[in-house]
C-alpha atoms as a PDB file:
ATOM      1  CA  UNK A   1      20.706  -3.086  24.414  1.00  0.00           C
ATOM      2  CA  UNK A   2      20.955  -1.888  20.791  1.00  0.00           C
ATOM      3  CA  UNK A   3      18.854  -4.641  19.751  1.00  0.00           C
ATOM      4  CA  UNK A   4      15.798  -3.820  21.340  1.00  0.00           C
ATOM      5  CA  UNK A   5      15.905   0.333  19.395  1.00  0.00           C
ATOM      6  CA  UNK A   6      12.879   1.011  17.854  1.00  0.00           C
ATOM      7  CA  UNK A   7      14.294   2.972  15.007  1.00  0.00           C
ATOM      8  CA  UNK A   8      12.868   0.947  11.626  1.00  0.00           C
ATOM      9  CA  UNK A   9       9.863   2.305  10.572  1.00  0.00           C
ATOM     10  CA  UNK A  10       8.318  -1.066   8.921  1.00  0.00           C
ATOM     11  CA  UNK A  11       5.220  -2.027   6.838  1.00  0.00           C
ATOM     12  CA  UNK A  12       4.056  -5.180   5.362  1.00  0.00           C
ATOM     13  CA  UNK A  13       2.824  -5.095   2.235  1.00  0.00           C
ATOM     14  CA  UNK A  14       2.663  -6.425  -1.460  1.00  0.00           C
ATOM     15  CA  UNK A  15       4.897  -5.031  -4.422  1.00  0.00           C
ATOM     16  CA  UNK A  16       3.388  -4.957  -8.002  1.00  0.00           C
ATOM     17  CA  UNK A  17       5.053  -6.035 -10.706  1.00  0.00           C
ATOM     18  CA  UNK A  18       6.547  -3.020 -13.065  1.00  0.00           C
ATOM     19  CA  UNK A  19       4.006  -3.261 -15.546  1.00  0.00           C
ATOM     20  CA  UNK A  20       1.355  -2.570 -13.604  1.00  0.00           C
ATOM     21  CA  UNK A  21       3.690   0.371 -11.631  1.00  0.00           C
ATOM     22  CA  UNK A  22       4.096   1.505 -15.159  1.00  0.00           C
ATOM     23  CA  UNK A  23       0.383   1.907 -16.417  1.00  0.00           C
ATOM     24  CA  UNK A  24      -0.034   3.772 -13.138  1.00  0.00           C
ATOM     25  CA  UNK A  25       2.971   6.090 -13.697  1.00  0.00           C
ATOM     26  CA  UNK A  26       0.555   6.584 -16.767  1.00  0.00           C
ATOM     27  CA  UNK A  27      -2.297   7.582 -15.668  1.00  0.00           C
ATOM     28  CA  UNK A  28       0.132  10.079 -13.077  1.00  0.00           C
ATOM     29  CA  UNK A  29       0.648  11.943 -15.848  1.00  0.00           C
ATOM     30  CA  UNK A  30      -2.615  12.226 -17.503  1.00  0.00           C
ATOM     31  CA  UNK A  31      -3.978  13.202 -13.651  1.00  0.00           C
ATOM     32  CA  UNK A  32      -1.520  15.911 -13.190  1.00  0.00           C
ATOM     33  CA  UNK A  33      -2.475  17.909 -16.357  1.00  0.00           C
ATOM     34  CA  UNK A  34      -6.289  17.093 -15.684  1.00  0.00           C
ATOM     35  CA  UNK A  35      -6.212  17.655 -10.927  1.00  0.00           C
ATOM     36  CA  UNK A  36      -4.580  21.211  -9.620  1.00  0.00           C
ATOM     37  CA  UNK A  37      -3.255  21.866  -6.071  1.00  0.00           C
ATOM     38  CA  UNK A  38      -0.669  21.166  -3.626  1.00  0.00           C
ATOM     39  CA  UNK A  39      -0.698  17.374  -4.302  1.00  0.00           C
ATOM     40  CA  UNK A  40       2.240  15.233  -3.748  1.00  0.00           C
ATOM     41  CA  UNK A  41       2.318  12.483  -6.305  1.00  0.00           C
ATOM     42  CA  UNK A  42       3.641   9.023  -5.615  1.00  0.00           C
ATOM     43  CA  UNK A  43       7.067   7.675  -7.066  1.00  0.00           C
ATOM     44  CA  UNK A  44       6.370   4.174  -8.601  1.00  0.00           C
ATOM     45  CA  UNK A  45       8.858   2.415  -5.723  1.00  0.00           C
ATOM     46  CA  UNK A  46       6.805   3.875  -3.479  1.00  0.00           C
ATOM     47  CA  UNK A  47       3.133   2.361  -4.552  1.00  0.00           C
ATOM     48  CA  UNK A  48       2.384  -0.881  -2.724  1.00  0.00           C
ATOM     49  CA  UNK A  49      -0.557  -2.699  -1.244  1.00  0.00           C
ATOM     50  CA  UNK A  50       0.083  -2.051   2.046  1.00  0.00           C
ATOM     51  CA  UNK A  51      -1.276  -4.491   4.239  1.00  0.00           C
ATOM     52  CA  UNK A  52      -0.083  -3.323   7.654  1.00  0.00           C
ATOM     53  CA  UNK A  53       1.709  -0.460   8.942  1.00  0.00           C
ATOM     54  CA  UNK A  54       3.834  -1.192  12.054  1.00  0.00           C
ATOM     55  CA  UNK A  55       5.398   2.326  12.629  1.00  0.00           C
ATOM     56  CA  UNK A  56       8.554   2.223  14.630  1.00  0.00           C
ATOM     57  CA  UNK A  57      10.174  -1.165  15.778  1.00  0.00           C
ATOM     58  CA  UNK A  58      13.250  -2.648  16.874  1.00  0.00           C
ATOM     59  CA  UNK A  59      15.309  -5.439  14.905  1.00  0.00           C
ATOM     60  CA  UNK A  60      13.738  -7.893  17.947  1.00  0.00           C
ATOM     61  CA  UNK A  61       9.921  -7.071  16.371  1.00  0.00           C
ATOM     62  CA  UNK A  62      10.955  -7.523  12.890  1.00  0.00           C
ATOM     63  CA  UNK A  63      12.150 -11.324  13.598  1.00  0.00           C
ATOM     64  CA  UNK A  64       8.859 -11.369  15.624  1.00  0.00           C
ATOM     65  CA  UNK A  65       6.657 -10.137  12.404  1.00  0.00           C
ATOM     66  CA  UNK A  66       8.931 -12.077   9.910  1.00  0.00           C
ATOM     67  CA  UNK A  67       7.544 -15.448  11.917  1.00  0.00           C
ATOM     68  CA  UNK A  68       4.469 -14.584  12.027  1.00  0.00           C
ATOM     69  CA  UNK A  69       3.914 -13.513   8.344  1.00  0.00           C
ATOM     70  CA  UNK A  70       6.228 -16.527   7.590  1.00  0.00           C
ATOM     71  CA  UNK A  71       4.066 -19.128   9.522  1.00  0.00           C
ATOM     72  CA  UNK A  72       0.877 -17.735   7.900  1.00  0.00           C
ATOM     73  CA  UNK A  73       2.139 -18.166   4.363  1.00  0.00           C
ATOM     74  CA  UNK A  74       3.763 -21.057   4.753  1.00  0.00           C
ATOM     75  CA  UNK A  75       0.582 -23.114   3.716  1.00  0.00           C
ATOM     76  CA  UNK A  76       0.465 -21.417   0.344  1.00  0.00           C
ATOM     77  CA  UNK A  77      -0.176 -18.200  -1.145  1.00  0.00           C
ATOM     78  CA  UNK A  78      -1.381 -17.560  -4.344  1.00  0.00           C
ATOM     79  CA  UNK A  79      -3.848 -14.272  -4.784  1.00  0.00           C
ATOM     80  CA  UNK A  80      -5.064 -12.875  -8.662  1.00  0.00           C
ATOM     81  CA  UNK A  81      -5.381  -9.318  -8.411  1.00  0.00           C
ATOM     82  CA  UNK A  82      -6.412  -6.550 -10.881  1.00  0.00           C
ATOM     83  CA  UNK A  83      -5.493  -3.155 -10.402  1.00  0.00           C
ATOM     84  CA  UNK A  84      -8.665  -0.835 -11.668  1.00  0.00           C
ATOM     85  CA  UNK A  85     -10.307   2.033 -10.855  1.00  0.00           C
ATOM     86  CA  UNK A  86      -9.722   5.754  -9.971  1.00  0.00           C
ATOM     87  CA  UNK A  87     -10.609   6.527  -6.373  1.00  0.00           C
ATOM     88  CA  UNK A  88     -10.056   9.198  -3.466  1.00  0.00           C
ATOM     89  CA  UNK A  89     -10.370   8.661   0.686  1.00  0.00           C
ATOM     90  CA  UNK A  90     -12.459   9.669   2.104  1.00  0.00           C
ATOM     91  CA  UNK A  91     -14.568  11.187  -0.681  1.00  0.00           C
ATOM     92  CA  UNK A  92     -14.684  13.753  -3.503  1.00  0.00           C
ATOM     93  CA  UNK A  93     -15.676  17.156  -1.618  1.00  0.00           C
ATOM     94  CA  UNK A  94     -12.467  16.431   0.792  1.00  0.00           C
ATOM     95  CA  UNK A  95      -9.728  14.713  -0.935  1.00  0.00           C
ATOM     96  CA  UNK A  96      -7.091  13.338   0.949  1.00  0.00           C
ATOM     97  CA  UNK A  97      -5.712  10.020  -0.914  1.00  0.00           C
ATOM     98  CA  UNK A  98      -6.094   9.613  -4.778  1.00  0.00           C
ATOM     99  CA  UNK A  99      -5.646   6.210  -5.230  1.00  0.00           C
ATOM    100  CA  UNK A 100      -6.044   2.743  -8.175  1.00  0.00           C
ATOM    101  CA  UNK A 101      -8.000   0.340  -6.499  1.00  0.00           C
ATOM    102  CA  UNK A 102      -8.106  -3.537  -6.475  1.00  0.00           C
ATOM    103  CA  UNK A 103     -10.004  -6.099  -7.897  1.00  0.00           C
ATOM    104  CA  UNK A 104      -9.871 -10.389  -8.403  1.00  0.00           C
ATOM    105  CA  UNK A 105      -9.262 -11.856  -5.306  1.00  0.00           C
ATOM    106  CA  UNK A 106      -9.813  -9.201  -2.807  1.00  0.00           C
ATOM    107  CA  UNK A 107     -12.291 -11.131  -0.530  1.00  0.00           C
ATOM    108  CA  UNK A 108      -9.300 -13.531   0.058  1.00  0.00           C
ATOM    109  CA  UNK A 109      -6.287 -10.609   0.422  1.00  0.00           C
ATOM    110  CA  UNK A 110      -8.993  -9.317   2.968  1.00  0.00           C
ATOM    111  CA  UNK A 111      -9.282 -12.485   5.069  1.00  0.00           C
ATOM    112  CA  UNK A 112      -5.338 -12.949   5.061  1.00  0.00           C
ATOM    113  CA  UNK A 113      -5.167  -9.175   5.977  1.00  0.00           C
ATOM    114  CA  UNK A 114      -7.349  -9.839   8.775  1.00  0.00           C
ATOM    115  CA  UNK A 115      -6.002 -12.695  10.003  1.00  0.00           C
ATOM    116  CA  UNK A 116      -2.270 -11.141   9.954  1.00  0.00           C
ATOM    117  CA  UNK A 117      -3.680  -8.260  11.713  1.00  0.00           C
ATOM    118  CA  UNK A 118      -4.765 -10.773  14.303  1.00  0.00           C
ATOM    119  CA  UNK A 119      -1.141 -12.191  14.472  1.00  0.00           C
ATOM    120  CA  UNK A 120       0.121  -8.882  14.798  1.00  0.00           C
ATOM    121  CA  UNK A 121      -2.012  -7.764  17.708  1.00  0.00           C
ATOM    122  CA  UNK A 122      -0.892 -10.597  19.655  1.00  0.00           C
ATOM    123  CA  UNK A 123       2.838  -9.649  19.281  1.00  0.00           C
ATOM    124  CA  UNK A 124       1.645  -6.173  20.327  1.00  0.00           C
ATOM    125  CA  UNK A 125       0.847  -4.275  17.082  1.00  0.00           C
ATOM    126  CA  UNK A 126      -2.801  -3.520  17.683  1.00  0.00           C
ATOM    127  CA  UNK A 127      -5.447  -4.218  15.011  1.00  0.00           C
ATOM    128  CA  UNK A 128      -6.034  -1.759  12.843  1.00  0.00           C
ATOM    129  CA  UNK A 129      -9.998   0.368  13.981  1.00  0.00           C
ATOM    130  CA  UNK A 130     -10.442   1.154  10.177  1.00  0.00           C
ATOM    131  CA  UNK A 131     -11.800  -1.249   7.547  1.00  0.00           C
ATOM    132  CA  UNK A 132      -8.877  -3.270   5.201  1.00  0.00           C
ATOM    133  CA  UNK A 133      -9.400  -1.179   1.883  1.00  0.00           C
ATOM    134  CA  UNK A 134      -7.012  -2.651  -0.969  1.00  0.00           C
ATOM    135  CA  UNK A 135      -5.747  -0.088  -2.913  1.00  0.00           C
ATOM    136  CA  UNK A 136      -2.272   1.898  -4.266  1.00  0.00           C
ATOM    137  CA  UNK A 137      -1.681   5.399  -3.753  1.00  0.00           C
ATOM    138  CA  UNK A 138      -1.252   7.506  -6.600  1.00  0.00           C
ATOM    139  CA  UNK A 139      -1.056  11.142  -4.126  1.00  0.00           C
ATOM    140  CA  UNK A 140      -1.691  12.242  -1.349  1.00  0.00           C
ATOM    141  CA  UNK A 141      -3.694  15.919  -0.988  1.00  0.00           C
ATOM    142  CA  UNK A 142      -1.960  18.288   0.970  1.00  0.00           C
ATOM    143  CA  UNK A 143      -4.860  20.935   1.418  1.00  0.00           C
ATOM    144  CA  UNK A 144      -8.237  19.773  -0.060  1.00  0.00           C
ATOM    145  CA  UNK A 145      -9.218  23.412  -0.312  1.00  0.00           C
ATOM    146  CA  UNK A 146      -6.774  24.585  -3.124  1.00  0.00           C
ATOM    147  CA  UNK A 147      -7.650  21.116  -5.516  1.00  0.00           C
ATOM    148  CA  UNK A 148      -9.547  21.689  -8.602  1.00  0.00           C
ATOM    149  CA  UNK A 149     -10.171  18.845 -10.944  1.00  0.00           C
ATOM    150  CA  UNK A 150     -11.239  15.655  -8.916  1.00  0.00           C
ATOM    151  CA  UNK A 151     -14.714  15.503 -10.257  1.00  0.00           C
ATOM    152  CA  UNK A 152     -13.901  15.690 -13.425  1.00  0.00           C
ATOM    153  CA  UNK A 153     -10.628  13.027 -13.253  1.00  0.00           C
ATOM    154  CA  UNK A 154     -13.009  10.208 -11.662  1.00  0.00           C
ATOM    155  CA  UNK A 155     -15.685  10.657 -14.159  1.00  0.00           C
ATOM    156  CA  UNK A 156     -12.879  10.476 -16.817  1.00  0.00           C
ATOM    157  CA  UNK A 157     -10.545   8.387 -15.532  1.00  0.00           C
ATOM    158  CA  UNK A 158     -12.656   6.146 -13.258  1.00  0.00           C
ATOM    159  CA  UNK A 159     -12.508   3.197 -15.465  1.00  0.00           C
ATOM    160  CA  UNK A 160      -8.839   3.018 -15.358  1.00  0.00           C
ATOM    161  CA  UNK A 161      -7.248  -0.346 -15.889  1.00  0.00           C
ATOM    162  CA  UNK A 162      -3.718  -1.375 -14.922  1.00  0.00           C
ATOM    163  CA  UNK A 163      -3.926  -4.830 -15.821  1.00  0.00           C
ATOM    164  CA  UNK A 164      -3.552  -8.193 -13.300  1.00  0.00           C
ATOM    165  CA  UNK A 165      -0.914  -9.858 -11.557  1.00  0.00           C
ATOM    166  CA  UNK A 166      -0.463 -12.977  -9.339  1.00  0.00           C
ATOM    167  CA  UNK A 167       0.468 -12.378  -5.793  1.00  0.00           C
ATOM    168  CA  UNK A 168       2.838 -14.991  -4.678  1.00  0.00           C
ATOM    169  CA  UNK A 169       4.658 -13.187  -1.929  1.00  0.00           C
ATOM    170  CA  UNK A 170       4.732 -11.050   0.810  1.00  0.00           C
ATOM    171  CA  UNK A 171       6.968  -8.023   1.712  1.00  0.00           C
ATOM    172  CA  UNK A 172       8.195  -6.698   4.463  1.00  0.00           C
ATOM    173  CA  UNK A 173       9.753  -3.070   4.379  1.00  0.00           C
ATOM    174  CA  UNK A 174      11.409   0.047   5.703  1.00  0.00           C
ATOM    175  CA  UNK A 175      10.527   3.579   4.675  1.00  0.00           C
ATOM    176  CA  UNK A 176      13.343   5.875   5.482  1.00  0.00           C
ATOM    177  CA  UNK A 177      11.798   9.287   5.596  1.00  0.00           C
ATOM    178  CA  UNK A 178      14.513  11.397   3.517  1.00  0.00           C
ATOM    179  CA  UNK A 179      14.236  15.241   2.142  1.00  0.00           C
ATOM    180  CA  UNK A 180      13.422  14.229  -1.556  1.00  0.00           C
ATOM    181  CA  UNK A 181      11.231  11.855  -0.036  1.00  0.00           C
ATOM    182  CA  UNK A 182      10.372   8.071   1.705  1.00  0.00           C
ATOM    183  CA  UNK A 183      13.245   5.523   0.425  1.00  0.00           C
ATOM    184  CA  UNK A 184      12.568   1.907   0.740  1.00  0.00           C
ATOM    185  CA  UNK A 185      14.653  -0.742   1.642  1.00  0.00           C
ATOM    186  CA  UNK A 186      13.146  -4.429   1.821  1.00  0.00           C
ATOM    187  CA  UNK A 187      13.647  -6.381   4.867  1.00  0.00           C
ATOM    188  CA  UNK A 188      12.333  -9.404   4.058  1.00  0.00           C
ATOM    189  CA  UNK A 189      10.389 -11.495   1.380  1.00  0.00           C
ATOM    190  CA  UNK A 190       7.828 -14.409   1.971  1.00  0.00           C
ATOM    191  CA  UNK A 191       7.338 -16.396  -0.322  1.00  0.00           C
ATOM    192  CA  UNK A 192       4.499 -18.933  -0.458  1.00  0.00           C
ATOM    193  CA  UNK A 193       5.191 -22.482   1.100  1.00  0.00           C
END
């Protein structure tokens, strides 16, 4: 059955508005003259607030996850969030994920997270063993080894503000894994009830 093919990689998650995808694409380039090393930088279509990663699933899971993200936001949906902050996973000495972080109403993105997560793990999507950290990439580090710069970036860069945004919806997407890079297709939009 061609239905049940697990072969869209899919990920919930919530898409900034192109101002604030702009003041990051910003601070990109003031980062790249200031950090050294292979780093691969993020496109701005490819920065959102991932809230869960599914991996590989068939068209069957999607309308699965669609209902279940549906049902959740169906009693409203309405989150103020502030993109701030320079940041790396897991810390300075090992750099793996440079990254804007989030601030407003992240107690309540955190709840919803968690209680999607919930959702998800009883339509077979386990919960996720690491702690819900909002945030956008800005790169990923390659080899933490060969990167020179960090330090100094946070301590200049660490008050970084991208401005706020309202959160009214919910996104569910594909990454297509392509030479130049992921392209993303959306699959579906929720919009609060």
């Amino acid at each position: 059955m061609a239905n049940a093919e697990k072969n869209i990689r899919a990920f919930l998650a919530i898409e900034p508005p192109e101002d604030i995808l702009q003041a990051m694409s910003g601070l990109q380039e003031k980062l790249k003259r200031d950090v050294s090393g292979k780093i691969s930088w993020t496109r701005p279509e490819g920065r959102h607030l991932t809230l869960k990663f599914f991996g590989d699933v068939s068209m069957e899971d999607v309308d699965k996850i669609s209902a279940a993200v549906q049902n959740r936001v169906a009693s409203g949906l309405s989150l103020n969030l502030k993109v701030e902050k320079l940041g790396v996973f897991p810390d300075a000495r090992k750099p793996r994920v440079l990254w804007c972080g989030m601030a407003g109403d992240v107690a309540q993105l955190s709840v919803l997270q968690k209680q999607l997560d919930i959702d998800f793990d009883a339509l077979g999507f386990p919960e996720e063993d690491r702690p819900f950290r909002a945030h956008l990439t800005l790169a990923r580090i390659k080899d933490p080894r060969g990167v020179s710069g960090i330090g100094e970036a946070l301590a200049k860069h660490g008050a970084f503000t991208a401005g706020e945004f309202v959160c009214r919806e919910l996104v569910l997407f594909q990454s297509r894994l392509m030479p130049q890079g992921a392209v993303y297709t959306k699959l579906a939009a929720f919009p609060a009830g």
